[in-house]
N, C-alpha and C. Protein backbone atom coordinates (compact mmCIF):
# COMPACT_ATOMS: atom_id res chain seq x y z
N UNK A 1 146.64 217.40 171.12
CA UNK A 1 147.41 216.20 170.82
C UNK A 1 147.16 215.11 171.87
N UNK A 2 147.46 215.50 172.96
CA UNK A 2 146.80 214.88 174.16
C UNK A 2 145.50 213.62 173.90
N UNK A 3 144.64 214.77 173.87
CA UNK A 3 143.30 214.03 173.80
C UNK A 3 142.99 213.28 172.24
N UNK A 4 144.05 213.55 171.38
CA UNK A 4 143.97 212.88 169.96
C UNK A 4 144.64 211.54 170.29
N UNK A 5 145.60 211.66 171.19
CA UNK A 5 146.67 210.11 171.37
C UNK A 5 145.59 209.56 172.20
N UNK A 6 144.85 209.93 173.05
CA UNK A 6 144.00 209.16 174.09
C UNK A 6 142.88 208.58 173.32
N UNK A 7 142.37 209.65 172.21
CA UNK A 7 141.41 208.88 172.12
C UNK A 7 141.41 207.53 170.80
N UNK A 8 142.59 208.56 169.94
CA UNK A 8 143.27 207.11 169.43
C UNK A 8 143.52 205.73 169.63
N UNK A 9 144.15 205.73 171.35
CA UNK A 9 144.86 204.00 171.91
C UNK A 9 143.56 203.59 171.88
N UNK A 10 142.59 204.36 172.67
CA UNK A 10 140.90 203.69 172.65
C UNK A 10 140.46 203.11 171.71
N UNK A 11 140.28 204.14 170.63
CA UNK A 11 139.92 203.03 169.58
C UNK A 11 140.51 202.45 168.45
N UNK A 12 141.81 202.24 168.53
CA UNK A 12 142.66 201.01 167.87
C UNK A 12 142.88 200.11 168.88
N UNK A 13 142.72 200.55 170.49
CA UNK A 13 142.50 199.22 170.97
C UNK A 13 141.82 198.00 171.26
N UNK A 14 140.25 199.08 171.20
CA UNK A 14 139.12 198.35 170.51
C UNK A 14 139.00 197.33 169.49
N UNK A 15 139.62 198.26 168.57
CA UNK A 15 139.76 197.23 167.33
C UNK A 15 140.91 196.04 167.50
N UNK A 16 141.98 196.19 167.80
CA UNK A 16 142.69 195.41 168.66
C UNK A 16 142.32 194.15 169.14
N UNK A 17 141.58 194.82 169.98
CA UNK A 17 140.94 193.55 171.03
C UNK A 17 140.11 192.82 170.58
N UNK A 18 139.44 192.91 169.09
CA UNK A 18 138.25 192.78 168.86
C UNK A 18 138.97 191.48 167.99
N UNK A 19 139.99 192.09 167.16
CA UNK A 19 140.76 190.72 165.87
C UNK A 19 141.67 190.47 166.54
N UNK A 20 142.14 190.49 167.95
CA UNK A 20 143.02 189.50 168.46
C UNK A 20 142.16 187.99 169.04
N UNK A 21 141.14 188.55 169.55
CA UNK A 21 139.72 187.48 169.59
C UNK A 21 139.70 186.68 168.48
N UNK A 22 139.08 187.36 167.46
CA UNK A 22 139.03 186.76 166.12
C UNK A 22 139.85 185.93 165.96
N UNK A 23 141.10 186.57 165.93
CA UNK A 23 142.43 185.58 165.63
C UNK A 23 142.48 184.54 166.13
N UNK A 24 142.31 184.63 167.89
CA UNK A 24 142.56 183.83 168.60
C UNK A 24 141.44 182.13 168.38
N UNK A 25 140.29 182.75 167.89
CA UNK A 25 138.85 182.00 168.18
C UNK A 25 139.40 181.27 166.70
N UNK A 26 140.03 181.75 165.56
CA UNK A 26 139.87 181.15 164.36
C UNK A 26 141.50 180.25 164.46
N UNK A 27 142.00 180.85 165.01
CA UNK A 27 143.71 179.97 164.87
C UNK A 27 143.94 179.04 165.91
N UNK A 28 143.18 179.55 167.07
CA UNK A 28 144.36 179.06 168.50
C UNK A 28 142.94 178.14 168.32
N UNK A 29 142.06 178.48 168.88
CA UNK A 29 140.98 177.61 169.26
C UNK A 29 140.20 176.70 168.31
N UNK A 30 141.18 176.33 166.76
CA UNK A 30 140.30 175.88 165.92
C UNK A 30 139.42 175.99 164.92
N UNK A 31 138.90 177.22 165.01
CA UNK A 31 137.77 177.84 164.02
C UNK A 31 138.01 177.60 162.95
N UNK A 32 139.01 177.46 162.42
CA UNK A 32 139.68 178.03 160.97
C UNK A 32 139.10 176.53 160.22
N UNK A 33 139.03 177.06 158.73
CA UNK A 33 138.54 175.44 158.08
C UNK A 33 139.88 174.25 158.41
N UNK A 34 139.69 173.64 158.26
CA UNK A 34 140.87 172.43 158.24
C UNK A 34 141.55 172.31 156.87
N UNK A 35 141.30 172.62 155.86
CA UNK A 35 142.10 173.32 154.34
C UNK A 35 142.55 174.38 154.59
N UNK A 36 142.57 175.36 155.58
CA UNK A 36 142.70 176.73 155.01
C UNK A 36 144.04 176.43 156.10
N UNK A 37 145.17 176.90 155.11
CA UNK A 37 146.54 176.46 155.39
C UNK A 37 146.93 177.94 156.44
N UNK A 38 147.63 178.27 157.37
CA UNK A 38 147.92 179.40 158.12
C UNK A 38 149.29 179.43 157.36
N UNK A 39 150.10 179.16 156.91
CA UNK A 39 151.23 180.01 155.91
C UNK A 39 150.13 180.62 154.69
N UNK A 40 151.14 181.41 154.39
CA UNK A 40 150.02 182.34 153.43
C UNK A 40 148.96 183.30 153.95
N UNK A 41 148.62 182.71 154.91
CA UNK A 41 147.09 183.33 155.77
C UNK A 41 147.24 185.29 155.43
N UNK A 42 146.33 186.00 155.24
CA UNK A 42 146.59 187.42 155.61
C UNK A 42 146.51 187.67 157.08
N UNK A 43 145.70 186.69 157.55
CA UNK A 43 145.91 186.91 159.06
C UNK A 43 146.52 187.62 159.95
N UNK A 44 147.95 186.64 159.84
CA UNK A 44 149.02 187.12 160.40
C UNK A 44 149.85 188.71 159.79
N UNK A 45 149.47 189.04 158.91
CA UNK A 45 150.17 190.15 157.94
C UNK A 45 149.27 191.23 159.28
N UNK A 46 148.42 190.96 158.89
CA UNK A 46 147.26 192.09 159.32
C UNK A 46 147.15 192.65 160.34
N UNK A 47 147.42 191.04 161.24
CA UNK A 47 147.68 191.34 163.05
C UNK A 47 149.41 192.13 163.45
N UNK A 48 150.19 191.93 162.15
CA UNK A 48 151.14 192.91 162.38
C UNK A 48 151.07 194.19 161.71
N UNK A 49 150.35 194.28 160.84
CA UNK A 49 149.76 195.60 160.66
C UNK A 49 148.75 196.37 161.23
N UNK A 50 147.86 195.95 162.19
CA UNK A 50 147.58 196.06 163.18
C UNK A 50 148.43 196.90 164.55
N UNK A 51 149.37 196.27 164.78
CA UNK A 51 150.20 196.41 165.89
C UNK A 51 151.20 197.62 165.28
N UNK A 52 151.59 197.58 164.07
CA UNK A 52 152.42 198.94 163.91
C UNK A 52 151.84 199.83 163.39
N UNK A 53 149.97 199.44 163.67
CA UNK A 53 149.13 201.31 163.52
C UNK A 53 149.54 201.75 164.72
N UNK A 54 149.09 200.86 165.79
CA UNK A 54 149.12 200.95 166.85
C UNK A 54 150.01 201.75 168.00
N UNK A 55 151.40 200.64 167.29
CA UNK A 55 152.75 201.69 167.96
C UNK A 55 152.76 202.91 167.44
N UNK A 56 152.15 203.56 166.23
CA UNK A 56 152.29 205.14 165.83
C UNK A 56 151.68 205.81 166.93
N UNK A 57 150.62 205.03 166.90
CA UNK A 57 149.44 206.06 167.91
C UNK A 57 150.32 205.88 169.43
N UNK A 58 151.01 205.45 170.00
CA UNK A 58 151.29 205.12 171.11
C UNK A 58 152.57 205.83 170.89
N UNK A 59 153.58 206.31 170.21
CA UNK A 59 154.92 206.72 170.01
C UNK A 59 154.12 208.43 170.38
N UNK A 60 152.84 208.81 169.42
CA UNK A 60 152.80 210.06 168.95
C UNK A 60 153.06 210.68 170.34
N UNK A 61 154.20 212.32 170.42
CA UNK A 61 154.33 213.08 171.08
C UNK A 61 152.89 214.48 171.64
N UNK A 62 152.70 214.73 172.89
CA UNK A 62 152.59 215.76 172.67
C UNK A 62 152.78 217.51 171.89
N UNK A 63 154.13 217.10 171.79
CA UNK A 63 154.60 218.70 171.26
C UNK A 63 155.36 218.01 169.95
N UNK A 64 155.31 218.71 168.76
CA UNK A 64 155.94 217.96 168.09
C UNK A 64 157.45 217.97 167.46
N UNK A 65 158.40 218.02 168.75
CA UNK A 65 159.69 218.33 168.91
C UNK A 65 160.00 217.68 170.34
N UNK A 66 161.45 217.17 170.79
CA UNK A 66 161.53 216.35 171.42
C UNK A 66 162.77 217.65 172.31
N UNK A 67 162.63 217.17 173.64
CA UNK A 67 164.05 217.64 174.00
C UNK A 67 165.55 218.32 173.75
N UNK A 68 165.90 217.16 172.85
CA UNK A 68 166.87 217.23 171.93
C UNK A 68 167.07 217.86 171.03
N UNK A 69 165.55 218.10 170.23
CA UNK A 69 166.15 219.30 169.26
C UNK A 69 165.59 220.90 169.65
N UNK A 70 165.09 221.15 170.90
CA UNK A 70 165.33 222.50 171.70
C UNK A 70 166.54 222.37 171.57
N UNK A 71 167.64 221.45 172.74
CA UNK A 71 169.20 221.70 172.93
C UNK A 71 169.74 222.28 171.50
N UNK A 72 169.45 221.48 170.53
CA UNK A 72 170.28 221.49 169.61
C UNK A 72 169.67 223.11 168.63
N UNK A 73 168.45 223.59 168.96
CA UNK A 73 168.57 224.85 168.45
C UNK A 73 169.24 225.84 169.38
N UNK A 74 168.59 225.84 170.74
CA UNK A 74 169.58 226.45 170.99
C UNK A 74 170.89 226.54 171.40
N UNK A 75 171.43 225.80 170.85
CA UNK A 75 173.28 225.58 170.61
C UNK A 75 173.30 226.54 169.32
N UNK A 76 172.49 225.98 168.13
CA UNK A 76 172.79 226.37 167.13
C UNK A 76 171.93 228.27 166.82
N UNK A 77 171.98 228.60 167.81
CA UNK A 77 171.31 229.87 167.89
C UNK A 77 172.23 230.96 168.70
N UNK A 78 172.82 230.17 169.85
CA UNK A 78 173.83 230.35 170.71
C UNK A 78 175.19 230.62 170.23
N UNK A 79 175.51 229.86 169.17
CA UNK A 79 176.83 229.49 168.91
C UNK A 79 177.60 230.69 168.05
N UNK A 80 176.67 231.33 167.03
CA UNK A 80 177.40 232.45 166.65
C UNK A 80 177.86 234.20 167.64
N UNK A 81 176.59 234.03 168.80
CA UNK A 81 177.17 234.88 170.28
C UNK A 81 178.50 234.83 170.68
N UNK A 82 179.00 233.30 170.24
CA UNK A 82 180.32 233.35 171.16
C UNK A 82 181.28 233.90 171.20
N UNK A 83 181.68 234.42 169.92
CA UNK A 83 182.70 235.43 170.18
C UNK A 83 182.51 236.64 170.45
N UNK A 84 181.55 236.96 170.55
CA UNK A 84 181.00 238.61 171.23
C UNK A 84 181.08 238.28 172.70
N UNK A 85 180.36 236.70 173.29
CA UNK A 85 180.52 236.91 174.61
C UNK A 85 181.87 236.60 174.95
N UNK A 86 182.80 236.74 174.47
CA UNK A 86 184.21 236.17 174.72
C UNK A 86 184.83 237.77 175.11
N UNK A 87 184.43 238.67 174.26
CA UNK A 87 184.80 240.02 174.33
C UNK A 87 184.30 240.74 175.29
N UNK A 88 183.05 240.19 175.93
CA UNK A 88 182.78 240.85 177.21
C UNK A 88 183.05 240.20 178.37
N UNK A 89 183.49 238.89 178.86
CA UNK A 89 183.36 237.81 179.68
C UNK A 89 184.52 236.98 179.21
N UNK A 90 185.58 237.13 180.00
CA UNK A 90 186.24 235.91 180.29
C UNK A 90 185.92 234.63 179.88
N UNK A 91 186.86 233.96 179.14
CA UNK A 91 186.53 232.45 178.79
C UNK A 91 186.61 231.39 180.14
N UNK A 92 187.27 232.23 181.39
CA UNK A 92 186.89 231.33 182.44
C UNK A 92 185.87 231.41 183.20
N UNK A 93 185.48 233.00 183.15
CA UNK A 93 183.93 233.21 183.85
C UNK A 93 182.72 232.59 182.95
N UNK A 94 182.96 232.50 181.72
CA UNK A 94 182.12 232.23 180.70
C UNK A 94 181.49 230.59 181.11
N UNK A 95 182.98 229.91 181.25
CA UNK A 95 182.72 228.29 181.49
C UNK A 95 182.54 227.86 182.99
N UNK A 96 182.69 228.91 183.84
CA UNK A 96 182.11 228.64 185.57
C UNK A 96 180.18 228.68 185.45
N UNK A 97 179.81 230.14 184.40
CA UNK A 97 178.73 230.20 184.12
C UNK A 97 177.67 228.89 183.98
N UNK A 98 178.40 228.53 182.48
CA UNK A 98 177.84 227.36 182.06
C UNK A 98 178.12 226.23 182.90
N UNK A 99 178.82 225.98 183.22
CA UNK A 99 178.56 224.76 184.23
C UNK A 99 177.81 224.97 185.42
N UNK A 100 177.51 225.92 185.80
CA UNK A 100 176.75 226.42 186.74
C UNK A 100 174.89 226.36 186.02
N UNK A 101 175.40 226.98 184.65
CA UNK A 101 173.73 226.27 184.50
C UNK A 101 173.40 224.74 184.62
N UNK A 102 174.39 224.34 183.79
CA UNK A 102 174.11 222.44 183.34
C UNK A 102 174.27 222.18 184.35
N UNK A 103 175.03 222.51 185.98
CA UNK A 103 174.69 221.60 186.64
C UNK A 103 173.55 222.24 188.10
């Protein structure tokens, strides 16, 4: 995954760099015909479609699970234990425990 996100930014940034030029050389600097109206343009559609290939490739995770939903399995893996560990362990040793992990 690693080396798929790396080599991804490379070359959508390539491409990137290549029609932000474009853009730039045909809009900012003039290029463009003097009829060819920039409302309407696909231009602009494109250069934001462009940019939200982009943010995918730049969001994508290594692992494909986040922090959050480890916690939340194991809560939800944890959670039917609890009344067994209630029967062996004190509900006050139980919660010195756990705060002793979390903190």
């Amino acid at each position: 995954m690693v080396k798929t996100k790396r080599q991804g930014r490379l070359d959508y940034g390539v491409l990137a760099s290549r029609y932000v030029r474009a853009f730039d050389d045909k809009w900012l600097q003039g290029g463009a015909a003097p009829d060819e109206p920039l409302i309407g343009s696909g231009d602009i559609q494109s250069l934001a479609d462009l940019n939200n290939s982009f943010e995918v490739i730049r969001a994508m995770q290594v692992f494909p699970f986040d922090k959050q939903t480890v916690v939340f399995i194991i809560v939800v893996t944890l959670l039917p234990l609890l009344p067994l560990m209630l029967t062996l362990i004190s509900p006050e040793d139980l919660m010195k425990r756990l705060i002793g992990i979390l903190l």
